[in-house]
Protein backbone atom coordinates (compact mmCIF):
# COMPACT_ATOMS: atom_id res chain seq x y z
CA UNK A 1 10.47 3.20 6.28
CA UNK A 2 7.96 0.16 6.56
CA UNK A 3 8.47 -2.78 4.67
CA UNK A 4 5.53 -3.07 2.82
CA UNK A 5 4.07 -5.83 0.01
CA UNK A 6 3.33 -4.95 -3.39
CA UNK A 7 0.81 -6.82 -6.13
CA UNK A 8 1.04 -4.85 -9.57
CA UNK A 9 -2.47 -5.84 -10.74
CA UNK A 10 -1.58 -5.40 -14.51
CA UNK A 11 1.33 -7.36 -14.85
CA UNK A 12 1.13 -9.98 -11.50
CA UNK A 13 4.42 -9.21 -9.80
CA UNK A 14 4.57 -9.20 -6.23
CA UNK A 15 7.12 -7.77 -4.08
CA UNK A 16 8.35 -6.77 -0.97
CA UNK A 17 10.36 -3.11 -0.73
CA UNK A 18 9.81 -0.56 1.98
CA UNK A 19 7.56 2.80 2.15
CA UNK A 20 9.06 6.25 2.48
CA UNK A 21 6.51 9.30 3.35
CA UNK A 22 6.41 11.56 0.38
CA UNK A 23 5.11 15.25 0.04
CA UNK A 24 1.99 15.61 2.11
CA UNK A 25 -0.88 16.45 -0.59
CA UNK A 26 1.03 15.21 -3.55
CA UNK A 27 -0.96 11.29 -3.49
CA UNK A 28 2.74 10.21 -5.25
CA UNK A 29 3.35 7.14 -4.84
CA UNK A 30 6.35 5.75 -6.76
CA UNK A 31 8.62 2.54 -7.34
CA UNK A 32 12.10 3.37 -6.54
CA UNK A 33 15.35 1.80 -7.35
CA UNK A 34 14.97 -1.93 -8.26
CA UNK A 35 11.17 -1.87 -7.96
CA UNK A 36 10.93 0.61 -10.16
CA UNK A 37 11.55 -2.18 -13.49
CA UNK A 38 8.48 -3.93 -11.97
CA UNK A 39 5.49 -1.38 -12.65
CA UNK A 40 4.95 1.69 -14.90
CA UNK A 41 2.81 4.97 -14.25
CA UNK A 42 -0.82 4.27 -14.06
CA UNK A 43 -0.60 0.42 -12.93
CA UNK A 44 -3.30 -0.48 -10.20
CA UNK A 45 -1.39 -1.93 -6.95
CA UNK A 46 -2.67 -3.68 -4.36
CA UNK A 47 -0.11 -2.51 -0.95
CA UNK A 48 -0.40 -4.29 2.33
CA UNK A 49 1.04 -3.48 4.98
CA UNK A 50 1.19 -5.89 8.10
CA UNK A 51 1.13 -5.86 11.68
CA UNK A 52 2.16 -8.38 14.57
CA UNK A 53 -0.03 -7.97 17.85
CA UNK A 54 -0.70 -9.70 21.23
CA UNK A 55 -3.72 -11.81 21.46
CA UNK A 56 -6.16 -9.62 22.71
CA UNK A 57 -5.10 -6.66 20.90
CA UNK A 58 -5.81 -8.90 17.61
CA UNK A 59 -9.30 -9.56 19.46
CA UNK A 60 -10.29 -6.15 18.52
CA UNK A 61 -7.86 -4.95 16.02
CA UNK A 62 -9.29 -3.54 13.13
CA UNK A 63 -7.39 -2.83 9.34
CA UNK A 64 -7.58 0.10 7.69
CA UNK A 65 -8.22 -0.41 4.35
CA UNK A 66 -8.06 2.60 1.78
CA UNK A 67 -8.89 2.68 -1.55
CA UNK A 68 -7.73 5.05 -4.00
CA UNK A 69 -9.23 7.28 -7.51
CA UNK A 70 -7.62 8.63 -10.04
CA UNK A 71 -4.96 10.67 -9.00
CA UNK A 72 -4.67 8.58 -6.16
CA UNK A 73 -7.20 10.99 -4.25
CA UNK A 74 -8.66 8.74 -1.07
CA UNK A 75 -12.59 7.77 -1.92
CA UNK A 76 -13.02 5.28 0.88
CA UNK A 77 -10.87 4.61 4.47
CA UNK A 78 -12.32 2.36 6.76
CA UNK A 79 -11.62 -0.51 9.35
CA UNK A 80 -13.04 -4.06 8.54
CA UNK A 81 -13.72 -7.21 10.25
């Protein structure tokens, strides 16, 4: 239940919608409802996810990014600067 942004690489939408945990293990990740007429299976999406913090937590806050393989198995999670 996170509201989330979405860029569909293939066709350029963008949109904001809202996460919802699926099956742990299953690396599903789906458009749902209304969303769902704005991508089809095996588009590449960019999702962000955003975060509002207190000055000094930003200091030395650091994002998470993940990037996914086929199958949406995890290849690479790490925090940037």
């Amino acid at each position: 239940y996170e509201k989330i942004l979405v860029g569909n690489i293939k066709n350029g939408q963008r949109f904001e919608t809202y996460a919802i945990e699926g099956p742990a293990g299953s690396g599903m990740i789906s458009l749902n409802g209304a969303t769902a007429h704005l991508g089809e299976k095996g588009d590449l999406l960019t999702i962000m996810s955003f975060g509002s913090y207190e000055e000094a937590e930003a200091a030395t806050h650091q994002p998470n990014i993940v990037i996914l393989a086929d199958q949406n198995r995890r290849i690479i999670r790490k925090g940037h600067r």
